[in-house]
PDB file of N, CA and C in Angstrom:
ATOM      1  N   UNK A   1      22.255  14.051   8.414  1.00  0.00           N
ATOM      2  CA  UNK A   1      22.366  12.605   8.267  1.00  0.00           C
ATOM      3  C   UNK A   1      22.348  12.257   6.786  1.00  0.00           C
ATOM      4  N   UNK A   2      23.227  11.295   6.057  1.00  0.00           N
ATOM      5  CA  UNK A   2      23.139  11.097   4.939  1.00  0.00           C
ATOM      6  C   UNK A   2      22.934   9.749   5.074  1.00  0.00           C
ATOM      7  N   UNK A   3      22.249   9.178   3.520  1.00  0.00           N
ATOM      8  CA  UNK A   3      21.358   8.474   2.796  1.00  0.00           C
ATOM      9  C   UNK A   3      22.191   7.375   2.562  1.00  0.00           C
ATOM     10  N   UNK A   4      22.465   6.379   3.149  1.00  0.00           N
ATOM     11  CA  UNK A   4      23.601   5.461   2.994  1.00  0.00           C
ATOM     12  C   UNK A   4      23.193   4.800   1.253  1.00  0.00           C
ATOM     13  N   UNK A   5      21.853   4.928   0.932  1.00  0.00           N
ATOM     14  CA  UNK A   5      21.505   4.820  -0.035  1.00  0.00           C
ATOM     15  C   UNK A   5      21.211   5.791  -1.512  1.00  0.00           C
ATOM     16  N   UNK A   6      22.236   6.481  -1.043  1.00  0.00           N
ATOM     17  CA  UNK A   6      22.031   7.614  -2.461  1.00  0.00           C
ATOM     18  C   UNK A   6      23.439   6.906  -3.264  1.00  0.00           C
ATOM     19  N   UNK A   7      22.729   7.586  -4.748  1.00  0.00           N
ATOM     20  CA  UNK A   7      23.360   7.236  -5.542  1.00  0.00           C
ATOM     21  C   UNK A   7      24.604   8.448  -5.836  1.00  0.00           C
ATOM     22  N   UNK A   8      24.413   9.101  -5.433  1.00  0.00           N
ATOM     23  CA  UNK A   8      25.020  10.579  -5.676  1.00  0.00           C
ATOM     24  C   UNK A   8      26.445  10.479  -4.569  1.00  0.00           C
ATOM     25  N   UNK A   9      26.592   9.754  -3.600  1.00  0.00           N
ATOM     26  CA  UNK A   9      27.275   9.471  -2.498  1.00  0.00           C
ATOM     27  C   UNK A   9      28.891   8.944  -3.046  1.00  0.00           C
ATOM     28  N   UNK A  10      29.745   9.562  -2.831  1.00  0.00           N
ATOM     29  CA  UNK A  10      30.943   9.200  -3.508  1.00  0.00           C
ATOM     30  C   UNK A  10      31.384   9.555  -4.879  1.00  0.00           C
ATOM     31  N   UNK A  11      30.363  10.263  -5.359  1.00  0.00           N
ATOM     32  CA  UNK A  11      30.271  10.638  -6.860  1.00  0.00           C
ATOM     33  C   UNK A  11      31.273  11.593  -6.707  1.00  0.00           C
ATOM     34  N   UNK A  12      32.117  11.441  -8.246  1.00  0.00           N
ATOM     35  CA  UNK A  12      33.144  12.944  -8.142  1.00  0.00           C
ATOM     36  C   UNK A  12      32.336  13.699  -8.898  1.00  0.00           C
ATOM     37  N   UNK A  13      32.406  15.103  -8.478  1.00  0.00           N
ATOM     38  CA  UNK A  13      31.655  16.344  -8.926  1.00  0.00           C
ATOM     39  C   UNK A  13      31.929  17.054  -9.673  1.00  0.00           C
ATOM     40  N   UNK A  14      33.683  16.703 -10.010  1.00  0.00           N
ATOM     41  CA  UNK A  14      34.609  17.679 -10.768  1.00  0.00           C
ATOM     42  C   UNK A  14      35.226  16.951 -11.696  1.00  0.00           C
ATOM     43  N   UNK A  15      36.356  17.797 -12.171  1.00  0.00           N
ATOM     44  CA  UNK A  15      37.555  16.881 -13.019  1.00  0.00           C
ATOM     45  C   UNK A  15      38.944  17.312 -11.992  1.00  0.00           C
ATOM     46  N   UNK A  16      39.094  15.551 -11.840  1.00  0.00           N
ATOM     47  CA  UNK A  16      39.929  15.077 -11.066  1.00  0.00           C
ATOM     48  C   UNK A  16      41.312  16.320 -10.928  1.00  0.00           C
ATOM     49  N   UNK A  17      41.648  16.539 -11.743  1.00  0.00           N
ATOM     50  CA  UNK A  17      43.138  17.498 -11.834  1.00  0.00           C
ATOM     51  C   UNK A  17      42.723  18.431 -10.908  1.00  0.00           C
ATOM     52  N   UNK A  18      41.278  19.660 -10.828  1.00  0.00           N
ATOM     53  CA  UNK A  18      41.091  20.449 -10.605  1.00  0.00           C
ATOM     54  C   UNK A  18      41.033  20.199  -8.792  1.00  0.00           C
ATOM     55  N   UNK A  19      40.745  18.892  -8.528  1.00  0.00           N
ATOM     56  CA  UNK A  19      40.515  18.456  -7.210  1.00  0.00           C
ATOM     57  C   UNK A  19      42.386  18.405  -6.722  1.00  0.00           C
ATOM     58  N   UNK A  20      42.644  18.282  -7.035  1.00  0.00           N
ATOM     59  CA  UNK A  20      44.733  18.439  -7.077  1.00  0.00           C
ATOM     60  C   UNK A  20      45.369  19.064  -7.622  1.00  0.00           C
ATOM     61  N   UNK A  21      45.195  20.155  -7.699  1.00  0.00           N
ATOM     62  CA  UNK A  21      46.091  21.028  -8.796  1.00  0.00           C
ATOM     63  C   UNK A  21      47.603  20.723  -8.602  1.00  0.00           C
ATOM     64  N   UNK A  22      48.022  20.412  -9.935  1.00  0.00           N
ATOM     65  CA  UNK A  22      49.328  19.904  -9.383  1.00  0.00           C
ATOM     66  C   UNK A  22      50.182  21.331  -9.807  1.00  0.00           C
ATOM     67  N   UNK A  23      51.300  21.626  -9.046  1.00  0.00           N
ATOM     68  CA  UNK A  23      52.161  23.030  -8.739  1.00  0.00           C
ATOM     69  C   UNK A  23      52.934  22.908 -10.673  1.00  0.00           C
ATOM     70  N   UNK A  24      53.769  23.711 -11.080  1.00  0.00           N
ATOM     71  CA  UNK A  24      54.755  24.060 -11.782  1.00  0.00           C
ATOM     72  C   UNK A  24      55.437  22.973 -12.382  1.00  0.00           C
ATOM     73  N   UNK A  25      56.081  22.324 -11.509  1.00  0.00           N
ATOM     74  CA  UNK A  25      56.919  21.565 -11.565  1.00  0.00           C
ATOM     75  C   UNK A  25      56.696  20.166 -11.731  1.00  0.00           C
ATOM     76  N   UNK A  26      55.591  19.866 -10.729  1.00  0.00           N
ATOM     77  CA  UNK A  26      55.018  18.785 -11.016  1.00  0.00           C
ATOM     78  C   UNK A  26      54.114  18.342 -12.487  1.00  0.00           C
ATOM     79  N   UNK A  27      53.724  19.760 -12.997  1.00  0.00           N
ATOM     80  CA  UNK A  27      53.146  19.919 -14.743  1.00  0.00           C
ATOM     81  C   UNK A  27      54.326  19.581 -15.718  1.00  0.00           C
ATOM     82  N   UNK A  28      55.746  20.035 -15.216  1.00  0.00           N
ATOM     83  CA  UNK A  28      56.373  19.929 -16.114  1.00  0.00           C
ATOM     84  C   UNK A  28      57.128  18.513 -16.107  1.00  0.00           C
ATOM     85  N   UNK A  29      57.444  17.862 -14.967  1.00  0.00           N
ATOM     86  CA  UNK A  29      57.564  16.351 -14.833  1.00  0.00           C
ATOM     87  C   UNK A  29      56.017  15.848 -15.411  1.00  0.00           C
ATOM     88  N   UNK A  30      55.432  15.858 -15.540  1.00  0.00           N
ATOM     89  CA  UNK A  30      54.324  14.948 -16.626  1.00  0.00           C
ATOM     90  C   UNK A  30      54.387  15.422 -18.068  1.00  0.00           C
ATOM     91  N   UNK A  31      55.072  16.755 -18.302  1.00  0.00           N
ATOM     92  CA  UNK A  31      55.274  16.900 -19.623  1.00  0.00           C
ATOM     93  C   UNK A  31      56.279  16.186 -20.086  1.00  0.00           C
ATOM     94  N   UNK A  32      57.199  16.099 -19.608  1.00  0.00           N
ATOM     95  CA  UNK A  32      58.706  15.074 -19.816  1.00  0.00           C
ATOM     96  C   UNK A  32      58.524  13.832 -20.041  1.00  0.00           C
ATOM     97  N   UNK A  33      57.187  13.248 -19.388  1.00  0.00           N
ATOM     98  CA  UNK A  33      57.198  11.708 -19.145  1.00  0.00           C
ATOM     99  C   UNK A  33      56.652  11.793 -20.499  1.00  0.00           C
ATOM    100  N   UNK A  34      55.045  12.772 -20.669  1.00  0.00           N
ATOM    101  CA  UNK A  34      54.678  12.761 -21.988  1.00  0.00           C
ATOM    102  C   UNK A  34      55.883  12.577 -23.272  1.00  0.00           C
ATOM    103  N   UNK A  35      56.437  13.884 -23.310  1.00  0.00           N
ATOM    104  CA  UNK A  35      57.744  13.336 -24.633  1.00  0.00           C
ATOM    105  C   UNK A  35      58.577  12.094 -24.264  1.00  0.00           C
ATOM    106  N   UNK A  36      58.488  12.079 -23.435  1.00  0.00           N
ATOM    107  CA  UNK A  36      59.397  10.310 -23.167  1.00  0.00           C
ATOM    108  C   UNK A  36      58.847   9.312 -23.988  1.00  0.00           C
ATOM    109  N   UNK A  37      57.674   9.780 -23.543  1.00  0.00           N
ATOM    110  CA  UNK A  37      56.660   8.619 -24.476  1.00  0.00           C
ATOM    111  C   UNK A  37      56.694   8.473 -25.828  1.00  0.00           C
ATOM    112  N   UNK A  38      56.560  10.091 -26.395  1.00  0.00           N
ATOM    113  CA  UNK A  38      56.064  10.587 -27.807  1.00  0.00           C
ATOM    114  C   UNK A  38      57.461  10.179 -28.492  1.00  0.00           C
ATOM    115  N   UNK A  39      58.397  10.353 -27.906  1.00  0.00           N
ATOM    116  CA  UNK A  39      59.721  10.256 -28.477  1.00  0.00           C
ATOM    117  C   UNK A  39      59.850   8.792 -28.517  1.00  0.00           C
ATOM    118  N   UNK A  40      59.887   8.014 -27.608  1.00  0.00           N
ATOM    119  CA  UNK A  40      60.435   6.429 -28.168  1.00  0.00           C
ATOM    120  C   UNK A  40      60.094   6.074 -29.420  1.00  0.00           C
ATOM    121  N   UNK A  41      61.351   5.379 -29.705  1.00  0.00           N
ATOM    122  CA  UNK A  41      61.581   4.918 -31.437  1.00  0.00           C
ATOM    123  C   UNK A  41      61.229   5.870 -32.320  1.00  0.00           C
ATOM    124  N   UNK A  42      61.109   7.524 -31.952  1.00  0.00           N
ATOM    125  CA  UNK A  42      61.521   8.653 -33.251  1.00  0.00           C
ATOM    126  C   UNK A  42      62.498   9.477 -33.102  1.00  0.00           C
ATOM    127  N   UNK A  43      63.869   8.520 -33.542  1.00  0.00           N
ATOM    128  CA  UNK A  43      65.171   9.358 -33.455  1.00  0.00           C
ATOM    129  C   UNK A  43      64.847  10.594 -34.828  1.00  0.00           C
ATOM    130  N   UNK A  44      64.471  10.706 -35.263  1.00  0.00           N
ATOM    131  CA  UNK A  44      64.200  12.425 -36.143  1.00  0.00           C
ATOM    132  C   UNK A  44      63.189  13.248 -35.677  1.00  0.00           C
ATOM    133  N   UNK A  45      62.638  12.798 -34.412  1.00  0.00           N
ATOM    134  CA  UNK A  45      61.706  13.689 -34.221  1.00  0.00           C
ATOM    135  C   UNK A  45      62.515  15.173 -33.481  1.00  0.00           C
ATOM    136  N   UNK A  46      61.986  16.466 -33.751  1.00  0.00           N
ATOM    137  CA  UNK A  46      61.939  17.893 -33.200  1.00  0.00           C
ATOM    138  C   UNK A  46      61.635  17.492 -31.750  1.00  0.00           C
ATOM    139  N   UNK A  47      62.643  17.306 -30.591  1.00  0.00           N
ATOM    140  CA  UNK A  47      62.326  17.342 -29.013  1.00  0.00           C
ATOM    141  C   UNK A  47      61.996  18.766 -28.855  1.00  0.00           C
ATOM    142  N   UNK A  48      62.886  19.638 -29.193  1.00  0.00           N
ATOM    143  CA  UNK A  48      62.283  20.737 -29.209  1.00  0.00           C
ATOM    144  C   UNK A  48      60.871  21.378 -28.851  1.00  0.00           C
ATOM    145  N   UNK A  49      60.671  21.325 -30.369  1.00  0.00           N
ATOM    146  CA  UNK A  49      59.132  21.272 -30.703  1.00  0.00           C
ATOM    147  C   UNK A  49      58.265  20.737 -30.234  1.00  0.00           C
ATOM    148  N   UNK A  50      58.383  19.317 -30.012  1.00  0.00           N
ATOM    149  CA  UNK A  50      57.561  18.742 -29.212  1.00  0.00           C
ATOM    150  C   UNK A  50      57.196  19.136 -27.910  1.00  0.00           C
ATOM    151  N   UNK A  51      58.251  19.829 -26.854  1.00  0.00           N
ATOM    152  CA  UNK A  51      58.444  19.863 -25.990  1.00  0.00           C
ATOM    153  C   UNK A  51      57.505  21.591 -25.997  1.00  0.00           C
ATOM    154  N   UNK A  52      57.893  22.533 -26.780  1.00  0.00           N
ATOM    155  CA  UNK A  52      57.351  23.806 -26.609  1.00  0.00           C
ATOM    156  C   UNK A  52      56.347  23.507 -27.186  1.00  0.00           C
ATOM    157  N   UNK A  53      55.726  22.713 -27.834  1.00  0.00           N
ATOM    158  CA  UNK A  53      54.188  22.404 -28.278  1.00  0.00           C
ATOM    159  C   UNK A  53      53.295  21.514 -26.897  1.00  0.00           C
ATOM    160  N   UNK A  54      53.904  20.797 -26.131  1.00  0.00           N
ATOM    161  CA  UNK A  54      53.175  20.329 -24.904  1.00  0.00           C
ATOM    162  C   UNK A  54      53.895  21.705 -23.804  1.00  0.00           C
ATOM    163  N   UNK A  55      54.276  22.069 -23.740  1.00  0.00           N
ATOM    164  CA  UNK A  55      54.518  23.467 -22.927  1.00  0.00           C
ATOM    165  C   UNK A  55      53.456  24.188 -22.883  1.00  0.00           C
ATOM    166  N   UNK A  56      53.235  24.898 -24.149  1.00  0.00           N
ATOM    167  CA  UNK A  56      52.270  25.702 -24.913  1.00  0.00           C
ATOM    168  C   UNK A  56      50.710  25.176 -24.723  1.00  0.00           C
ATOM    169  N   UNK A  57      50.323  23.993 -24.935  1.00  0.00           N
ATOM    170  CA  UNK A  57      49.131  22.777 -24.277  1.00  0.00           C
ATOM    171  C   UNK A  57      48.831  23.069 -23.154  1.00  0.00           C
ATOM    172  N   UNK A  58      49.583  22.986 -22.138  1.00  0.00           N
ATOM    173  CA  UNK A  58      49.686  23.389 -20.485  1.00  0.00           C
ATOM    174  C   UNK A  58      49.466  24.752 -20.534  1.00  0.00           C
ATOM    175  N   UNK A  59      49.816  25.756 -21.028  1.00  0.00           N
ATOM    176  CA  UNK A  59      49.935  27.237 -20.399  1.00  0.00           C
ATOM    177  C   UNK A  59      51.162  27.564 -19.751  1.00  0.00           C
ATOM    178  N   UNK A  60      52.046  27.029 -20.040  1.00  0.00           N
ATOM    179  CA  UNK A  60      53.322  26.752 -19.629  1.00  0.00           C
ATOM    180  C   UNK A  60      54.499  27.398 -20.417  1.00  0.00           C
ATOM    181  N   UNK A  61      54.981  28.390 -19.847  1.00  0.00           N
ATOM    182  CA  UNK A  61      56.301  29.037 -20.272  1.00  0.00           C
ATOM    183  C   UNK A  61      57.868  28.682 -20.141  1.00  0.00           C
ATOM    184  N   UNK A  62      58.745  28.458 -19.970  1.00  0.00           N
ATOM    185  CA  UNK A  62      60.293  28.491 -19.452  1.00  0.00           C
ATOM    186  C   UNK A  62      60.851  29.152 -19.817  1.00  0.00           C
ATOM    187  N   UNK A  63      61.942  29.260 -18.749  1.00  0.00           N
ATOM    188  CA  UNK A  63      63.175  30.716 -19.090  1.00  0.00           C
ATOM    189  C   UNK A  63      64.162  29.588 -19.699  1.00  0.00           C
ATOM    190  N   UNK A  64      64.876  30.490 -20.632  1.00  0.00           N
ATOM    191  CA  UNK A  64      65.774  29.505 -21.008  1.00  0.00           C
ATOM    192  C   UNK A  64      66.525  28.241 -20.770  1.00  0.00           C
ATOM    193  N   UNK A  65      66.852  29.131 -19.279  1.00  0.00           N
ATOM    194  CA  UNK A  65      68.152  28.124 -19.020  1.00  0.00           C
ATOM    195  C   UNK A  65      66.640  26.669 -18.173  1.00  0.00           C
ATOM    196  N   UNK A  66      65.992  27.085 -17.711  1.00  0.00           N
ATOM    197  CA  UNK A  66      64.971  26.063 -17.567  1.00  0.00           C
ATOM    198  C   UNK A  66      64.644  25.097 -18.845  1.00  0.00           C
ATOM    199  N   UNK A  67      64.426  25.526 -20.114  1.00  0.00           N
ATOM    200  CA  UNK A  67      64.175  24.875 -21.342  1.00  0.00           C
ATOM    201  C   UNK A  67      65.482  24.251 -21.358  1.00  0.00           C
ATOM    202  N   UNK A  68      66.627  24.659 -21.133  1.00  0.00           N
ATOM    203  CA  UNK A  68      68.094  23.761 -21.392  1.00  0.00           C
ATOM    204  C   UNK A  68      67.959  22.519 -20.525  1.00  0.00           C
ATOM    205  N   UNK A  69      67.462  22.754 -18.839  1.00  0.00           N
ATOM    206  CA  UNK A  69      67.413  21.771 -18.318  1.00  0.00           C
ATOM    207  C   UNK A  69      66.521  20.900 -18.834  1.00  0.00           C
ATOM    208  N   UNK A  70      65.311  21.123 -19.085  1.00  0.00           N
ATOM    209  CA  UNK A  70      64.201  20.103 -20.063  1.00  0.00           C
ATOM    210  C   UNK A  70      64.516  19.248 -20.915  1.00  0.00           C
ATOM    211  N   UNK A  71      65.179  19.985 -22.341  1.00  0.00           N
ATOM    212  CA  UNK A  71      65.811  19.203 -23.119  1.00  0.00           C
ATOM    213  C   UNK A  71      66.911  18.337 -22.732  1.00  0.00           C
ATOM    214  N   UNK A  72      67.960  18.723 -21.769  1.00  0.00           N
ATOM    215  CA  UNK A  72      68.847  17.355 -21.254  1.00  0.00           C
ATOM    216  C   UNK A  72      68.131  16.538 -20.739  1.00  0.00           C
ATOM    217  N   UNK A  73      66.845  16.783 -20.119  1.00  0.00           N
ATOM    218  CA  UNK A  73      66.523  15.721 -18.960  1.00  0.00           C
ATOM    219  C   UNK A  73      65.564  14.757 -20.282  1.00  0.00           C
ATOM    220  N   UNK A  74      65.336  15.355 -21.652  1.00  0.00           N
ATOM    221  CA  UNK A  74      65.230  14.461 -23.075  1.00  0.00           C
ATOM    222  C   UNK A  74      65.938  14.146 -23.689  1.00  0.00           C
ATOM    223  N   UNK A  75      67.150  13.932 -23.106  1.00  0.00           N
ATOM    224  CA  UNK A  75      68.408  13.565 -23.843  1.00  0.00           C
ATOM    225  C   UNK A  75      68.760  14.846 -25.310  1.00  0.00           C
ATOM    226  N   UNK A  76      68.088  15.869 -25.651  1.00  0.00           N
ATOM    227  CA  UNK A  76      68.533  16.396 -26.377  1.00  0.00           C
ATOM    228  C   UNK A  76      69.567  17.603 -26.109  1.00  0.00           C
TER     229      UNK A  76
END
């Protein structure tokens, strides 16, 4: 029987991500949105770079032709 009065009741125990691990793909659609972000209004910025530097953040690798799709889907 629980304590309709505890304070502990509904409490999260963890960090939220770890309670959802989100798959591959779904890491790399939030990396995209991230440079979406980082990129508005810096037409000289390295997408590139940016992109294998939040890759690299994650633990996150791509095969080439995967990195080709990335960068189009950043307009670069």
């Amino acid at each position: 029987m629980s304590d309709a009065n505890d304070p502990r009741e509904g409490v999260q125990s963890g960090p939220s991500m770890s309670q959802n691990p989100a798959d591959a793909a779904q890491k790399i659609d939030g990396i995209i949105v991230q440079c979406q972000a980082d990129l508005a209004g810096q037409e000289d910025a390295d997408v590139r770079l940016l992109l294998e530097r939040r890759l690299q953040d994650a633990g996150l690798t791509l095969s080439d032709e995967e990195m080709t799709a990335a960068l189009a889907r950043l307009g670069a």
